[in-house]
Protein backbone atom coordinates (compact mmCIF):
# COMPACT_ATOMS: atom_id res chain seq x y z
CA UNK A 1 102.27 69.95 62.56
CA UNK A 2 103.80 70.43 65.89
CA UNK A 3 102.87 74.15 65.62
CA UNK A 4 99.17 73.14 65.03
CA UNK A 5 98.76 71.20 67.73
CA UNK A 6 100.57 73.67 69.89
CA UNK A 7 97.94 76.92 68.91
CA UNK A 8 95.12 74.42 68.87
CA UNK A 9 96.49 73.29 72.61
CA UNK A 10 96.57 77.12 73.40
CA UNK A 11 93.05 77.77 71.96
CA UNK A 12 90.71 74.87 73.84
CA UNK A 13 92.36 75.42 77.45
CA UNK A 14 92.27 79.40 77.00
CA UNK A 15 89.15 79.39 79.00
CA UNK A 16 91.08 77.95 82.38
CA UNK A 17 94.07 80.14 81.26
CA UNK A 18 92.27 83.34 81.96
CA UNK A 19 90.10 82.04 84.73
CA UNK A 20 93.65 81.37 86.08
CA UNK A 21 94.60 84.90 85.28
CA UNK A 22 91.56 86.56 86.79
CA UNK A 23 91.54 85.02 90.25
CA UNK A 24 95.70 85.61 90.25
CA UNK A 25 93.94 89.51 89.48
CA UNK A 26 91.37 90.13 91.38
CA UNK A 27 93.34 88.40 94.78
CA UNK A 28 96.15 91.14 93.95
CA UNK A 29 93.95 93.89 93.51
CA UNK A 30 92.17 93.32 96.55
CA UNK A 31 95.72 93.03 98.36
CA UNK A 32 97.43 96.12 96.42
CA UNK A 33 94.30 97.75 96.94
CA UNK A 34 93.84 97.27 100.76
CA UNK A 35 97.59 98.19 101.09
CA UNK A 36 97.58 101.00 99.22
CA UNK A 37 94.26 102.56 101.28
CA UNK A 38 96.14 101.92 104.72
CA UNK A 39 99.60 103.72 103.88
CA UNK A 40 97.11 106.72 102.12
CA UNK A 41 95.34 106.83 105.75
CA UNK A 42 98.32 106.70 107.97
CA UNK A 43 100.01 109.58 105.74
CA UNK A 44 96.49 111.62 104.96
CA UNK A 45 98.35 114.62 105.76
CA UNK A 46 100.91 114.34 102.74
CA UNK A 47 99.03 112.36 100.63
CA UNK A 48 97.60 115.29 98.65
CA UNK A 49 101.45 116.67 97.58
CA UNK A 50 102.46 113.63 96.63
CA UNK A 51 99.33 112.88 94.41
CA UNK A 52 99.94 116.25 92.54
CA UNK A 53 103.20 115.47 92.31
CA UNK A 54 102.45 111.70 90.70
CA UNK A 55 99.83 113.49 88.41
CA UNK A 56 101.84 116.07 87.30
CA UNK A 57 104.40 113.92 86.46
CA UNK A 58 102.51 111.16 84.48
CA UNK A 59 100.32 114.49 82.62
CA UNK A 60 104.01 115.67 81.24
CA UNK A 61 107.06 113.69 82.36
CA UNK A 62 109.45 115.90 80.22
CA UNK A 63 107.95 118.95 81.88
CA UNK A 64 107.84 117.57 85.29
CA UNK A 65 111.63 115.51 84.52
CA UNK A 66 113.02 117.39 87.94
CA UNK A 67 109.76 116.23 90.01
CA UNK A 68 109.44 112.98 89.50
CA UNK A 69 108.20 111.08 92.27
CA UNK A 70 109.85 107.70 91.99
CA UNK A 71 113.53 109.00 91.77
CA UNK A 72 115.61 108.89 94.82
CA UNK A 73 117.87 111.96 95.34
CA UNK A 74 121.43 110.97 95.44
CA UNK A 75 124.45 113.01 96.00
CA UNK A 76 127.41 111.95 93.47
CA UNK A 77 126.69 109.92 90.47
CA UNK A 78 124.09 107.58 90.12
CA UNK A 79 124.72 103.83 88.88
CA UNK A 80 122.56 105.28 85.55
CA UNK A 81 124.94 108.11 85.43
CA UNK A 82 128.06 105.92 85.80
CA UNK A 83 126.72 103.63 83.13
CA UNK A 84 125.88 106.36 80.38
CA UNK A 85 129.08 107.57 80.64
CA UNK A 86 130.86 104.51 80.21
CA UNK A 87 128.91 104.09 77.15
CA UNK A 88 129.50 107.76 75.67
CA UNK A 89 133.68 106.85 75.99
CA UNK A 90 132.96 103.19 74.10
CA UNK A 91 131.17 105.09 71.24
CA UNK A 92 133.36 107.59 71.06
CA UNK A 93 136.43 104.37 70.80
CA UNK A 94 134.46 102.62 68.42
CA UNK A 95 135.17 105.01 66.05
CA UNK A 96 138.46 104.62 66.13
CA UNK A 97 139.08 101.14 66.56
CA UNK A 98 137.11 97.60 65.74
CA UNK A 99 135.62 96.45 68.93
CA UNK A 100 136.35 93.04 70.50
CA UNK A 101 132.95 91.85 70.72
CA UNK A 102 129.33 93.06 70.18
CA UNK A 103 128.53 93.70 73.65
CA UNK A 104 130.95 96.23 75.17
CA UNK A 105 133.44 96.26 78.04
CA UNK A 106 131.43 98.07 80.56
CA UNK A 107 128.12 96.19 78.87
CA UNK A 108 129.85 92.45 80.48
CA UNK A 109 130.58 94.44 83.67
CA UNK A 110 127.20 95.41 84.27
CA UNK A 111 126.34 91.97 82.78
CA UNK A 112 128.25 90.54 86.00
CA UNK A 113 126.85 93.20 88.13
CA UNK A 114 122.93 92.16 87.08
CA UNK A 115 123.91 88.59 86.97
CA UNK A 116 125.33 89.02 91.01
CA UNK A 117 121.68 90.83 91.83
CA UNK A 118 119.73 88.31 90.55
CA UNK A 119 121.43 85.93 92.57
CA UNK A 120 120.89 87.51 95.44
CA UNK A 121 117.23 87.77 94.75
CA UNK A 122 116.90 84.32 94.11
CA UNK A 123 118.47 83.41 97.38
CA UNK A 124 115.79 85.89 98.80
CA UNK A 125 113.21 84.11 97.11
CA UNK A 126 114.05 80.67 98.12
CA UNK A 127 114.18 81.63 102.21
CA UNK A 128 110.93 83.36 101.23
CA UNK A 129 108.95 79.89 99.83
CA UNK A 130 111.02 77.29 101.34
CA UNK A 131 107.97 75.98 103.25
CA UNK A 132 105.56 76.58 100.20
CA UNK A 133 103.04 74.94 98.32
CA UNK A 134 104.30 73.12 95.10
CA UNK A 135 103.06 76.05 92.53
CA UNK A 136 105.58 78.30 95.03
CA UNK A 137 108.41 75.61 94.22
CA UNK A 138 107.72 75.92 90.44
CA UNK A 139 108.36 79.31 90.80
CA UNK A 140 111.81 79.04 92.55
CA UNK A 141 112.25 76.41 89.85
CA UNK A 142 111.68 78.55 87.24
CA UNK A 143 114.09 81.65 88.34
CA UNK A 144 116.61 79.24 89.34
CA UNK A 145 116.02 77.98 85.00
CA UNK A 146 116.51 81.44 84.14
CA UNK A 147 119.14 82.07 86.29
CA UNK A 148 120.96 78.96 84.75
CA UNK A 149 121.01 80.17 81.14
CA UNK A 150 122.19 83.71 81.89
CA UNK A 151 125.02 82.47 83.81
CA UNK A 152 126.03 80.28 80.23
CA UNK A 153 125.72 83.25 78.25
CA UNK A 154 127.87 85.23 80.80
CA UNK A 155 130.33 82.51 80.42
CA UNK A 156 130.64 83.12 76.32
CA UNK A 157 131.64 86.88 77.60
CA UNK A 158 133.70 85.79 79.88
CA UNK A 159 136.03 84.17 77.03
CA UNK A 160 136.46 87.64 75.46
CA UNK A 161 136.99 89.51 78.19
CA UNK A 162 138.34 87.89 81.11
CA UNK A 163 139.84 84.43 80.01
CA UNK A 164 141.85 84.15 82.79
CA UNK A 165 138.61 83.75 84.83
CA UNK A 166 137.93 80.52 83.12
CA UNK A 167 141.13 79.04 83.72
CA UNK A 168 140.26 80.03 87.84
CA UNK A 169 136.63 78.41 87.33
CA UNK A 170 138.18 75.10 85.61
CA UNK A 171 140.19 74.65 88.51
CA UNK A 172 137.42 74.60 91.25
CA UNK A 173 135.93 71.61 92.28
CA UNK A 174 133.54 70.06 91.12
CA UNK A 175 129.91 70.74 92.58
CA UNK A 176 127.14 68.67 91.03
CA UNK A 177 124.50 70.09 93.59
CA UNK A 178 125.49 73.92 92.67
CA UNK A 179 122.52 75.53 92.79
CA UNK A 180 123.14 78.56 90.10
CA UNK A 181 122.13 81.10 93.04
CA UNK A 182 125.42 80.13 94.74
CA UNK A 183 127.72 79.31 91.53
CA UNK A 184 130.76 81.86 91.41
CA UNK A 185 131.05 83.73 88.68
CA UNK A 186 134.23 85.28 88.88
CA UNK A 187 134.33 88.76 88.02
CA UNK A 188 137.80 91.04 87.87
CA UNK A 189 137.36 91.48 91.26
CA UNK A 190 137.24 87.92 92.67
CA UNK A 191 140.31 87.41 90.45
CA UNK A 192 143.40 87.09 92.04
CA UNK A 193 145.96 90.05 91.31
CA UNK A 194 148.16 88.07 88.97
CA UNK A 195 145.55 86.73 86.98
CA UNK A 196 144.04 89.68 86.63
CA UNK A 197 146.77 91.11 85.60
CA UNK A 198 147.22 88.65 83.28
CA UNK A 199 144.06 87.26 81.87
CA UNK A 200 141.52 90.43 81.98
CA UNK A 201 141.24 92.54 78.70
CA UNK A 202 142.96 96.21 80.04
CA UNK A 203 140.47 98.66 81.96
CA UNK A 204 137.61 96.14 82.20
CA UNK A 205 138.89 96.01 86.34
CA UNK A 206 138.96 99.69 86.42
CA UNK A 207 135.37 99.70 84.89
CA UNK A 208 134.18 97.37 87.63
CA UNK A 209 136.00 99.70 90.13
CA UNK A 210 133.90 102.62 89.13
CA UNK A 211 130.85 100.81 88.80
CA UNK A 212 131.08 99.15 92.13
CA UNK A 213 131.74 102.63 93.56
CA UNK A 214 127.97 103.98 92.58
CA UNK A 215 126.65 100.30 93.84
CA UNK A 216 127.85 101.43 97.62
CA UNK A 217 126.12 105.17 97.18
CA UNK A 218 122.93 103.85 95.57
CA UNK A 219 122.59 100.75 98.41
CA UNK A 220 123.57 102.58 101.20
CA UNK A 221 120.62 105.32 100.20
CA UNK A 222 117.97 102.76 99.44
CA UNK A 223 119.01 100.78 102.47
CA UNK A 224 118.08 104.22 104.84
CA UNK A 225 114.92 104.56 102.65
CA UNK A 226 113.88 101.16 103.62
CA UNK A 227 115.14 101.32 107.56
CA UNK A 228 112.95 104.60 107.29
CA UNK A 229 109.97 102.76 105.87
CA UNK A 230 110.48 100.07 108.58
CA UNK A 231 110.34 102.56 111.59
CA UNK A 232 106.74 103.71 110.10
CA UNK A 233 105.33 100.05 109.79
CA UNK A 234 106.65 99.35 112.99
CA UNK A 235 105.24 102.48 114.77
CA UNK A 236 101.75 101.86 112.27
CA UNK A 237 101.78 98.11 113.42
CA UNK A 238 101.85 99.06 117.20
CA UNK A 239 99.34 101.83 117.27
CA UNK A 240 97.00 100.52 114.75
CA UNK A 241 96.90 96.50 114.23
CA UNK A 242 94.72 95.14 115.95
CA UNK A 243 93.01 91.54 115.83
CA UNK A 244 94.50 88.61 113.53
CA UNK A 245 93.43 89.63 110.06
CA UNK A 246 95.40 93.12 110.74
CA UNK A 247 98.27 91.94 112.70
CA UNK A 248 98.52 88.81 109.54
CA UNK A 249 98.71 91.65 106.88
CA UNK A 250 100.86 94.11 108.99
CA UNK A 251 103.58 90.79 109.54
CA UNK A 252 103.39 90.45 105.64
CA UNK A 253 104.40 94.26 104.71
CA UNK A 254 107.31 93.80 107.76
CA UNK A 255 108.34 90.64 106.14
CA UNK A 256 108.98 92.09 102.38
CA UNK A 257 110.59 95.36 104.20
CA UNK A 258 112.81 93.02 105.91
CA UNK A 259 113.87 91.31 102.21
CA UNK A 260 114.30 94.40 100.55
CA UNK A 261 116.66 95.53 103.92
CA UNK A 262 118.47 92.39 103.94
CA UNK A 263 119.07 92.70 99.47
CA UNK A 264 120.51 96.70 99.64
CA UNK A 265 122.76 95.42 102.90
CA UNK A 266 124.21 92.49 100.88
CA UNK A 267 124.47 94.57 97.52
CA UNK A 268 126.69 97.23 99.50
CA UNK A 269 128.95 94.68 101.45
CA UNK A 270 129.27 92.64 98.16
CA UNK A 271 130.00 95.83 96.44
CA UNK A 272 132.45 97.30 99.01
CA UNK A 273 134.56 93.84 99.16
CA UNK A 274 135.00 94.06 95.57
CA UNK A 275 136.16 97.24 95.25
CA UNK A 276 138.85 96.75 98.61
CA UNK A 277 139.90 93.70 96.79
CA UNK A 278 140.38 96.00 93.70
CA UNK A 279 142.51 98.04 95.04
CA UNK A 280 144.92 95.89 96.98
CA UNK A 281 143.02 94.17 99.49
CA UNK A 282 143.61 97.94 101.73
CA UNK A 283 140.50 98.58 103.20
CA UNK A 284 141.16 102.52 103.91
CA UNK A 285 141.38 103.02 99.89
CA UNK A 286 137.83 101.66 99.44
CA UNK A 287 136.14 105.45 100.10
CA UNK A 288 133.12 103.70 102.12
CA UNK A 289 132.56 102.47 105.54
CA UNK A 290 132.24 98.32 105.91
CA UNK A 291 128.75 97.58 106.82
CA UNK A 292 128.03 95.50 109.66
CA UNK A 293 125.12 93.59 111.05
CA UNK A 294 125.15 96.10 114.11
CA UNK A 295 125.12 99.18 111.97
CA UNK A 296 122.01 98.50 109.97
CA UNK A 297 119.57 100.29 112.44
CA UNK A 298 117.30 102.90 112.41
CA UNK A 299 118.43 106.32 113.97
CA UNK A 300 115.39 105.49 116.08
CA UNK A 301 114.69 101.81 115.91
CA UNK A 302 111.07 101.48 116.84
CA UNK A 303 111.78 98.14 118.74
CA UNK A 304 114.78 99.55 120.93
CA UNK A 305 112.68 102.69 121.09
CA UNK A 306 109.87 100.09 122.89
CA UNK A 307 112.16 98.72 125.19
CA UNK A 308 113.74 102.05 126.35
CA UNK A 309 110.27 103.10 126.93
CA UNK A 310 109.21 99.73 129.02
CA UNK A 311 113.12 100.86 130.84
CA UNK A 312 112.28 104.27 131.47
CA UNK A 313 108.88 103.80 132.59
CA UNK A 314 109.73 101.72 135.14
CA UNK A 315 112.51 104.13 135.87
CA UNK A 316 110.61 106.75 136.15
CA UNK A 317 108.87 104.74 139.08
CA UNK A 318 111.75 104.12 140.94
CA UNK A 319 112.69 107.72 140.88
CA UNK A 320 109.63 108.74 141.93
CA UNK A 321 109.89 106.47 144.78
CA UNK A 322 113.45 107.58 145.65
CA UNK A 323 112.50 111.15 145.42
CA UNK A 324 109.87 110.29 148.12
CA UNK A 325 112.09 108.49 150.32
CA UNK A 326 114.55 111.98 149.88
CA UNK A 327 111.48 114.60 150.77
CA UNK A 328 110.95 112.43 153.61
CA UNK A 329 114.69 112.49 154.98
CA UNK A 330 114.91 116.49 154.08
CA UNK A 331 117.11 115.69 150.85
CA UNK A 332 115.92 117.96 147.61
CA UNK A 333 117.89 115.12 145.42
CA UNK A 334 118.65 116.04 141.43
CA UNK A 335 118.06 114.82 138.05
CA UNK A 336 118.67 111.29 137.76
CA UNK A 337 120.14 110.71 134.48
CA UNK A 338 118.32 108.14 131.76
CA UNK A 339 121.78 105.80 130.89
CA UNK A 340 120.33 103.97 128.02
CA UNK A 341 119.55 107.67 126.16
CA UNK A 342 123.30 108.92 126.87
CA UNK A 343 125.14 105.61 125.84
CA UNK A 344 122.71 105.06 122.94
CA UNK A 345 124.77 105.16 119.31
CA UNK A 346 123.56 106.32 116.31
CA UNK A 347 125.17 103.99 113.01
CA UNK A 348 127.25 105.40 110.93
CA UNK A 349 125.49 105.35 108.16
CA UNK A 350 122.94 107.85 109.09
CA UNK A 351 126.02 110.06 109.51
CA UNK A 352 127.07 110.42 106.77
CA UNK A 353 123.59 111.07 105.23
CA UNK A 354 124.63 114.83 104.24
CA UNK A 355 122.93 117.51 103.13
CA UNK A 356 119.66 115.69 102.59
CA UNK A 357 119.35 114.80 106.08
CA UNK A 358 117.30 112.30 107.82
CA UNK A 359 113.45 114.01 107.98
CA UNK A 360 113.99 114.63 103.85
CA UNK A 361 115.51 111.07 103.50
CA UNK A 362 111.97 109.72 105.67
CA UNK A 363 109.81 112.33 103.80
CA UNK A 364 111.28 110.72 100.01
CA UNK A 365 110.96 107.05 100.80
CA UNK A 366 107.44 107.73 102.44
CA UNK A 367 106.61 109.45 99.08
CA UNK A 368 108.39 106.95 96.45
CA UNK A 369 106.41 104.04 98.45
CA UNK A 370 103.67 105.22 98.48
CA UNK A 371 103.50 106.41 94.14
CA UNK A 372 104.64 102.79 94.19
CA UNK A 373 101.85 101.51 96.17
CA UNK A 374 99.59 103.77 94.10
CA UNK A 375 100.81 101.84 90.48
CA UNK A 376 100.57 98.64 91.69
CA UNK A 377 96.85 99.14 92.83
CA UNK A 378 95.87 100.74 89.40
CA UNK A 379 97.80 97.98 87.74
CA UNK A 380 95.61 95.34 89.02
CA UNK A 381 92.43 97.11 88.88
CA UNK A 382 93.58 97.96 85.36
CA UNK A 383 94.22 93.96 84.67
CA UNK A 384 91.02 92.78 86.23
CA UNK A 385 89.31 94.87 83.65
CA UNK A 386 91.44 93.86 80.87
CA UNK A 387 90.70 90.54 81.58
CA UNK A 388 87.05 90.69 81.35
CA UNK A 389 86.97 92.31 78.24
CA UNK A 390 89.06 89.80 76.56
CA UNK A 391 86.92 86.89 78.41
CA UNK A 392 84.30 89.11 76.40
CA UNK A 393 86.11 88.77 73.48
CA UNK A 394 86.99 85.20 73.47
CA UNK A 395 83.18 84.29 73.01
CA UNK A 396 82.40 87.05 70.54
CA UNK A 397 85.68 85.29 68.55
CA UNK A 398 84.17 81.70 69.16
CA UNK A 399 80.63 82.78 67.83
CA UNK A 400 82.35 84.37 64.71
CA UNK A 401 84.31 81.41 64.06
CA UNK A 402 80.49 79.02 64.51
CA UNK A 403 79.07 82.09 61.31
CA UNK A 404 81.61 81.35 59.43
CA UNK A 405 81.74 77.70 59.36
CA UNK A 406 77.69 78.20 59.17
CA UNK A 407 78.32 80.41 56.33
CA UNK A 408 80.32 77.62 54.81
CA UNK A 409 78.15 74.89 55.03
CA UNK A 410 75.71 77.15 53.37
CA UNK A 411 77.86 77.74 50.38
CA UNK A 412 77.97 74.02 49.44
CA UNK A 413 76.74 73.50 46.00
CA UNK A 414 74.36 71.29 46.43
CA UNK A 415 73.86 69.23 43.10
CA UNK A 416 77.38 70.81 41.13
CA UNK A 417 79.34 68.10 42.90
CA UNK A 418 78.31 64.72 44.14
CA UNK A 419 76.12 63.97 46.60
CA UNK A 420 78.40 62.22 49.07
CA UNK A 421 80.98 65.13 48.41
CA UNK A 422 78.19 67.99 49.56
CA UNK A 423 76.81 65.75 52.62
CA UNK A 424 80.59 65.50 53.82
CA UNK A 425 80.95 69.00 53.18
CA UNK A 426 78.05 70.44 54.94
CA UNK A 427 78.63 67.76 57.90
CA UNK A 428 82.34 68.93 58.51
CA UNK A 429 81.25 72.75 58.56
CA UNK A 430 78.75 71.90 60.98
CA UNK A 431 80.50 69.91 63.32
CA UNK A 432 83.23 72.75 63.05
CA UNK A 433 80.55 75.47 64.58
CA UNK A 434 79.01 73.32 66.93
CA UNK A 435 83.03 72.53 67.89
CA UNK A 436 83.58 76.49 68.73
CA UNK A 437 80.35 76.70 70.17
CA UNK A 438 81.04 74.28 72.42
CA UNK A 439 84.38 75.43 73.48
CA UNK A 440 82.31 78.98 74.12
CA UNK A 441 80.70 76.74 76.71
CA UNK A 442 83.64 75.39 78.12
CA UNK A 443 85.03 79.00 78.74
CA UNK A 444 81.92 80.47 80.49
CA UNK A 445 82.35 77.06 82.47
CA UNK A 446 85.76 77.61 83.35
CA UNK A 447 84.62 81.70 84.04
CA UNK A 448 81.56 81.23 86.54
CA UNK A 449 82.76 78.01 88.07
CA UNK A 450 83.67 78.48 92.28
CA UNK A 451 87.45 78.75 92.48
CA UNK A 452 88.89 75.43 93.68
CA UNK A 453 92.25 76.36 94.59
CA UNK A 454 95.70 76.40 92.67
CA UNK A 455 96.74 72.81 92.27
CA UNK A 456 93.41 71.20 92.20
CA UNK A 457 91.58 70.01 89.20
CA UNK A 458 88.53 72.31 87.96
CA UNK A 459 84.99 70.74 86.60
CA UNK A 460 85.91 69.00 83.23
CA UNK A 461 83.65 70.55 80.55
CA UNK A 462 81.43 67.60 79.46
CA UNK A 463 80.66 69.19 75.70
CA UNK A 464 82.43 67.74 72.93
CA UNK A 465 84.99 69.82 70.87
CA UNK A 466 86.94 67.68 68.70
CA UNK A 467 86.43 64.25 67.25
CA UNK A 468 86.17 61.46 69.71
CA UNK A 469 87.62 63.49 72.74
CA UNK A 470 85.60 65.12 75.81
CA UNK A 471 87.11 68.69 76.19
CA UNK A 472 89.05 68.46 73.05
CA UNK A 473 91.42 65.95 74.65
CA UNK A 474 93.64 68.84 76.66
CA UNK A 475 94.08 68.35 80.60
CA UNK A 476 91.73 69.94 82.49
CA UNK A 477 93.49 70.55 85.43
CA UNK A 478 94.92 73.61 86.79
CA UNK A 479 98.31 73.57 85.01
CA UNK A 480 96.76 74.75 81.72
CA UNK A 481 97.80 71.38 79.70
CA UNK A 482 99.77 72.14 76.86
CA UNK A 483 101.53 75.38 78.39
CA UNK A 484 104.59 75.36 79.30
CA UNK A 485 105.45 74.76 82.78
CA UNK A 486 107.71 77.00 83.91
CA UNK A 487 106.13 80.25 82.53
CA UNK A 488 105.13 82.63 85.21
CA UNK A 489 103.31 84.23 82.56
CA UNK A 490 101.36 81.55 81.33
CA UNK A 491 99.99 80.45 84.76
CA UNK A 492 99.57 83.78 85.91
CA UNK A 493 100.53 82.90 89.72
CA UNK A 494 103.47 85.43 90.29
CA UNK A 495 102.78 86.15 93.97
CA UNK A 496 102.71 89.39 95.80
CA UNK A 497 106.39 88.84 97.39
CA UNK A 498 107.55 88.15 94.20
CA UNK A 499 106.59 91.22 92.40
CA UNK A 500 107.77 93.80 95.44
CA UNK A 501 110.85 91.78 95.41
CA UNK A 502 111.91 90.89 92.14
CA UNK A 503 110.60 94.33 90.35
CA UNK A 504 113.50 96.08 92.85
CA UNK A 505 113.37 99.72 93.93
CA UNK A 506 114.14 101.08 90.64
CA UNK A 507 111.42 100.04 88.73
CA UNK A 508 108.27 102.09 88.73
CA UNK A 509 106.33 99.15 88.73
């Protein structure tokens, strides 16, 4: 019964739920899209490669495997590579003993290592909404939800693997306010040395150590990707934005730049203190450089670069002016040297970029971006239209359901079985079509009516649908009724940040 009213909940508020959907759409394809256009102009000249290069790929990836445009090069092995190996050695052990527990050793590490990102991104999130509207609060809400649960199920792992952390975590105070974005969760490497000595199943700290290892090399190139991408906004934002609309949308791509900046920085200085604490607390045995604040800078940062330029040009003034005063006293005079050029730095961790070097670092995270930018715009052109075909459908399904029930009442037999019976018959069937007709009219409603805003009530559709209730008794408003709150899905409203965030730099999408 409960399941009834659930689908029949689903089925007489599907009209708002795709309105819902639609405007969430067509608002992101007109942002992807608009996004998308600008980077394509400001990189016209190597915009035609890289489109070969993304068609190529998607015609054949197996052909195209060493081309494809979303990978980052990386010297060493990749976190993917690191992982797959782990996995080969745990098959090849499984034949020869039983394991402990259905999920493998390096499967909780990696478990941890997930678990530690999403937090991360959550804290992202939060600084991201914290003065938003109450649909952006829901959101947090939710993650936070999900965050929640996978933090319990890490805990069950935990048990197997690392006991000892447990007994550490039992011991802390207790926190009722927690949020689970800032709950510890204790893996090898925040253990002390005894107890991890003591309470970790063997090699599951070594497996962290090697795992941690490809964090800092996969970070530390995605961070220079990013600081790259930053220097061209900057530079595009200067030269091109102009008025409010364009300065507005030009903030907006700094501002998720900045997030995904600040999440590879706190991934590799996360990563790097677990692996010095690893091995001994010594920080020369770590193999990596500790980030600080300082160091994350571009090579060129486009707003020093702005200030030397405001310095030297008013430098460049005063030597003129001194050179004057010199030709007028008989003095030839010499080069007067530019300090801030000379005692300028460059941060380490351009240095030790290697072998692929800083234009073909810029030249790969202009390119990755920008097949990014490219998906996301034909993934929201590609919903809109997905969307309006299954609007389509809805109705076409509604005017079937009326036939049939039409088709029904037609099939009485009329004079086999009492009168009453019949006349009760052929009344139900007909209410029944008129019922789905109706709710065909409370869908185009909900379709053609002028968007109102997320978190206001829409037009209530006056046409009756079930017996004794306007609208077949379901809220009306913009929540969608009997959906469930929390479901990003369901309300459709996962916003812009949120997607560039969230989806993370090795997703495609």
């Amino acid at each position: 019964e409960h399941w009834s009213y659930w689908n029949w909940t689903k089925l007489i508020t599907i009209g708002a739920l795709l309105r819902r959907r639609y405007d969430n759409a067509v608002r992101e394809r007109d942002a992807q899209t608009e996004a998308f256009e600008a980077f394509t102009a400001e990189q016209a000249d190597r915009v035609e490669g890289w489109r070969r290069m993304v068609e190529n790929w998607e015609s054949d990836p197996e052909k195209y495997k060493d081309e494809n445009p979303y990978k980052v090069t990386a010297r060493g092995k990749t976190e993917a590579d690191v992982r797959y190996e782990f996995q080969q050695e745990e098959a090849a052990n499984a034949k020869k003993m039983l394991p402990l527990h259905d999920v493998s050793p390096s499967g909780f590490v990696y478990a941890g290592l997930e678990l530690e990102d999403q937090q991360r991104r959550t804290r992202i999130q939060v600084e991201l909404k914290k003065a938003g509207t109450t649909a952006q609060k829901i959101d947090v809400l939710a993650l936070r939800t999900k965050l929640s649960r996978a933090i319990v199920r890490f805990r069950t792992l935990q048990a197997t693997y690392t006991p000892g952390a447990l007994q550490l975590l039992a011991r802390l105070p207790d926190k009722p306010d927690e949020l689970p974005e800032d709950t510890p969760l204790m893996l090898p490497s925040a253990m002390p040395l005894r107890e991890r000595e003591k309470g970790c199943v063997e090699g599951v700290d070594a497996l962290e150590g090697l795992a941690r290892d490809a964090q800092c090399a996969a970070a530390l190139i995605r961070l220079r990707n990013q600081l790259h991408i930053k220097s061209r906004f900057m530079v595009y934002k200067k030269n091109n934005a102009r008025h409010q609309a364009a300065n507005t949308r030009s903030r907006t791509l700094v501002a998720r730049n900045e997030s995904k900046i600040r999440l590879h920085s706190e991934k590799y200085q996360k990563a790097w203190d677990a692996i010095r604490l690893l091995r001994g607390g010594d920080a020369a045995k770590v193999g990596f450089r500790k980030l600080r604040r300082e160091d994350i800078r571009m090579m060129e940062d486009p707003e020093e670069l702005s200030r030397r330029e405001a310095k030297k040009k008013k430098s460049e003034e005063r030597r003129r002016e001194r050179l004057r005063r010199m030709r007028d006293e008989g003095d030839d005079g010499g080069r007067v040297r530019n300090p801030t050029e000379n005692q300028r730095e460059v941060s380490w961790i351009w240095t030790v970029a290697g072998a692929t070097g800083s234009d073909a670092e810029l030249e790969e995270a202009l390119r990755i971006e920008w097949a990014k930018a490219r998906v996301r715009s034909r993934r929201w052109k590609e919903e809109v239209l997905l969307l309006e075909e299954e609007y389509r459908r809805v109705l076409v399904s509604f005017e079937y359901e009326a036939r049939v029930w039409e088709e029904r009442a037609r099939a009485v037999q009329v004079g086999t079985i009492p009168v009453e019976q019949a006349e009760g018959a052929i009344a139900y069937a007909i209410r029944k079509a008129d019922m789905f007709r109706a709710l065909a009219e409370c869908v185009k409603v909900a379709w053609s009516e002028v968007h109102r805003g997320r978190g206001r009530k829409r037009v209530a559709c006056s046409r009756r649908t079930d017996e004794g209730e306007e609208g077949g008794g379901a809220p009306d408003d913009d929540d969608g009724g009997g959906e469930e709150e929390g479901s990003e899905d369901e309300r459709g409203d996962v916003h812009s940040d949120e997607e560039h965030l969230l989806g993370g730099d090795e997703d495609v999408y």
